[in-house]
Protein backbone atom coordinates (compact mmCIF):
# COMPACT_ATOMS: atom_id res chain seq x y z
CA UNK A 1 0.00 0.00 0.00
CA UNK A 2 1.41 3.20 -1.04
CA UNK A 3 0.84 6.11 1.08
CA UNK A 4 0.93 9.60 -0.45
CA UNK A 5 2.29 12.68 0.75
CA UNK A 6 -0.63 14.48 2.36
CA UNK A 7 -1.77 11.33 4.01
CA UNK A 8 1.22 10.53 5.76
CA UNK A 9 1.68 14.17 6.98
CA UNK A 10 -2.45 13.20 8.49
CA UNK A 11 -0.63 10.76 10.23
CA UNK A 12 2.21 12.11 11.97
CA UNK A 13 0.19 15.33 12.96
CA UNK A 14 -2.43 12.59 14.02
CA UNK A 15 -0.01 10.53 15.75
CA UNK A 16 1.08 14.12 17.52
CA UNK A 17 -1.78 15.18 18.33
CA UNK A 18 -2.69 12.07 20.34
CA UNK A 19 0.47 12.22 22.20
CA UNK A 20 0.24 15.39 22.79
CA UNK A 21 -2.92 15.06 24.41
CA UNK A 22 -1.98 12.21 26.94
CA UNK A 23 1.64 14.01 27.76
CA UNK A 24 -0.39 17.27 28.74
CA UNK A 25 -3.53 15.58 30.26
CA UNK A 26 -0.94 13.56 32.48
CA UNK A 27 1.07 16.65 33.56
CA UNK A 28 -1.25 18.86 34.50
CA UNK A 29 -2.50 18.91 38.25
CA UNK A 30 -5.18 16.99 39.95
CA UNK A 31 -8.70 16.09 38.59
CA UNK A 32 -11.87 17.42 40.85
CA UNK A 33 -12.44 13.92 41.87
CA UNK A 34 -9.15 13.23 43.15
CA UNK A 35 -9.46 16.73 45.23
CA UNK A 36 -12.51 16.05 46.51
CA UNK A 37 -11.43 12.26 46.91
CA UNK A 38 -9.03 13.53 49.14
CA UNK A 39 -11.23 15.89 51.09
CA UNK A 40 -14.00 13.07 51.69
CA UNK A 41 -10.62 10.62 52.91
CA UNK A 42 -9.91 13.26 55.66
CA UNK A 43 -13.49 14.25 56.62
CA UNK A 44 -13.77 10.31 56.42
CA UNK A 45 -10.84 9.97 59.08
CA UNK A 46 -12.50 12.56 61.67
CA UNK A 47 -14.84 10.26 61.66
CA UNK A 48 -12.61 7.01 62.47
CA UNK A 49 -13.17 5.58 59.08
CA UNK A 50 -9.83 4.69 57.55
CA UNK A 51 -9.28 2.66 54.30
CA UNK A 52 -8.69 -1.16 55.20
CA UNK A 53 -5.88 -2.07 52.40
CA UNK A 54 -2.07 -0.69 52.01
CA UNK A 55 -1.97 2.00 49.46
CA UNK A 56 -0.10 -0.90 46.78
CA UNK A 57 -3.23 -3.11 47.04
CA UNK A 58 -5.73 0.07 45.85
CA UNK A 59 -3.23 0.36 42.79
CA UNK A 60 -3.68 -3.23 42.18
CA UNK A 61 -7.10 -3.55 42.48
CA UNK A 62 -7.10 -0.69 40.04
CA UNK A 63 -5.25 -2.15 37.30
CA UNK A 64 -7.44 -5.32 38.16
CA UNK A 65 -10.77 -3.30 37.58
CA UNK A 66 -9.38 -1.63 34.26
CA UNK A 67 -8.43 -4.79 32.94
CA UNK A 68 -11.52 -6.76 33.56
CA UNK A 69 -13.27 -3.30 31.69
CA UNK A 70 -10.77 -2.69 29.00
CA UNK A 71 -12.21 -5.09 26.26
CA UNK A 72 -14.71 -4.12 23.04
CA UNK A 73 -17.55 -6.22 22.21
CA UNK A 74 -19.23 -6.75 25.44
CA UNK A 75 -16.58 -9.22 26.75
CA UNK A 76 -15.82 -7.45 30.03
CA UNK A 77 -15.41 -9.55 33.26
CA UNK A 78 -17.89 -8.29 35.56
CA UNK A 79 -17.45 -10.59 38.06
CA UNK A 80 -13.77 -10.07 38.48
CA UNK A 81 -15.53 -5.75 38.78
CA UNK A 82 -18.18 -7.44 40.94
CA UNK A 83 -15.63 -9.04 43.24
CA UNK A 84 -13.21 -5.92 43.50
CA UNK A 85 -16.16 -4.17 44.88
CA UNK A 86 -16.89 -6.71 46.85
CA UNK A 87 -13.64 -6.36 48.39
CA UNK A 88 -13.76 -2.69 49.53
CA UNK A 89 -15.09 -2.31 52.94
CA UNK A 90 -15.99 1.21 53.56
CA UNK A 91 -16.38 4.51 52.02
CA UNK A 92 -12.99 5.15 51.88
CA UNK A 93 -12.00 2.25 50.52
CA UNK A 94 -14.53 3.22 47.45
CA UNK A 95 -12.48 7.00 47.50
CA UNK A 96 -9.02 4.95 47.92
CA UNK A 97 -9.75 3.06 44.84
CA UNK A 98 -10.80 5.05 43.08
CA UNK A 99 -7.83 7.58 43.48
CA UNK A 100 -5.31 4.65 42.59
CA UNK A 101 -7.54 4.63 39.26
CA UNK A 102 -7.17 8.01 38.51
CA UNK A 103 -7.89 8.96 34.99
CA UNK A 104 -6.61 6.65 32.43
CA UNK A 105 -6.55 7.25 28.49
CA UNK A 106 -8.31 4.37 26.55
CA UNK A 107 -8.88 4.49 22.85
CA UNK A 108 -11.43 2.52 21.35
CA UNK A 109 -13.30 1.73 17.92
CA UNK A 110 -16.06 4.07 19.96
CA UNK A 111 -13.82 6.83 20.78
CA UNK A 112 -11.11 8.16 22.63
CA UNK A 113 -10.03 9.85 26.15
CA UNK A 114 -9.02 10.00 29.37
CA UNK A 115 -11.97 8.59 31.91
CA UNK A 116 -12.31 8.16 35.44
CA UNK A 117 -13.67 4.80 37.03
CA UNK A 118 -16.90 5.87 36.94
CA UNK A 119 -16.45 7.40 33.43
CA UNK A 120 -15.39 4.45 31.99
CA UNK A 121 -17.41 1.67 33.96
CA UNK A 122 -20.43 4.18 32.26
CA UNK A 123 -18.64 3.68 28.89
CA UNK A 124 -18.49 0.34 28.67
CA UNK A 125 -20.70 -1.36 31.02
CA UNK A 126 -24.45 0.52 29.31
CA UNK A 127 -25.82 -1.61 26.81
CA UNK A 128 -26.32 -0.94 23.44
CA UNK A 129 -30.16 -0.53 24.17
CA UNK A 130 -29.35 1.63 26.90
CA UNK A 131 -29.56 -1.22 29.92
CA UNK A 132 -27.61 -0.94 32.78
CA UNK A 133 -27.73 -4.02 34.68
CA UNK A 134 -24.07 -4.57 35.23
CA UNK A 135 -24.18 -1.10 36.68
CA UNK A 136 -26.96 -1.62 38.79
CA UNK A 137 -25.15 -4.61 40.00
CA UNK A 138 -22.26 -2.95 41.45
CA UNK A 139 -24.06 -0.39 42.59
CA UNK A 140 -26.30 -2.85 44.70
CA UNK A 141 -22.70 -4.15 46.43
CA UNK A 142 -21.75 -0.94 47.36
CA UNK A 143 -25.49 -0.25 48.51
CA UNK A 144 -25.62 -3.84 50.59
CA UNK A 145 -22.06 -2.84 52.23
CA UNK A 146 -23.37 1.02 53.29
CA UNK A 147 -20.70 2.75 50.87
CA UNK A 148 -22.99 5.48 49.34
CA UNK A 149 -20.36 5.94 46.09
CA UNK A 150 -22.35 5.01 43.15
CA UNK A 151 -21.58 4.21 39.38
């Protein structure tokens, strides 16, 4: 396949442009959610509600959770994002979480970006139709366990 001159320079300033925009969206300061994450943690700990895990475990559990997410077609794990959940014991477990998830770019046949945990469980978990069972399903963990974050 021969590429001609105007499309390749599509590419590169394509292929820039992209970069660009994950370099600059990973440099610049914190998101609202992770300063208000952070807010909730202390007003959390006045209270005597600490999270239960090391910090390393939260970053794990994130990677877990983005993995189990980060597939097209409707072949998500939702148990594996079902049991994560289930693991988290209190609010700030939910906050801790979702801190060590942060925002993280994911690029897709359905578009492109940087997305929060609950961004992206929104993204990928609604149905086609508009359903949003899976959702409701985590949500219901987090409701049976007295965490009030929902999805």
């Amino acid at each position: 396949m021969n590429i001609n001159e105007g499309t390749g320079k599509f590419l590169f300033y394509l292929a820039l442009a992209i970069t660009l925009l994950i370099v600059v969206n990973k440099l610049f300061g914190k998101s609202q959610e992770e300063t208000t994450g952070l807010d909730d943690l202390a007003k959390l700990a006045a209270k005597g509600i600490y999270p239960t895990f090391p910090d390393s475990a939260y970053e794990s559990y994130a990677n877990d959770f983005d993995s189990a997410l980060d597939h097209s077609f409707g072949s998500q794990d939702v148990d594996m994002c079902k049991k994560i959940i289930g693991d988290m014991e209190n609010e700030a477990d939910m906050i801790k979480l979702n801190l060590a998830y942060g925002n993280r770019f994911h690029f897709s046949i359905t578009g492109m970006g940087d997305y929060s945990m609950r961004q992206f469980v929104r993204k990928q978990l609604t149905g086609l139709l508009g359903g949003t069972g899976d959702i409701d399903a985590l949500n219901d963990i987090l409701k049976s366990k007295g965490i009030t974050y929902r999805f």
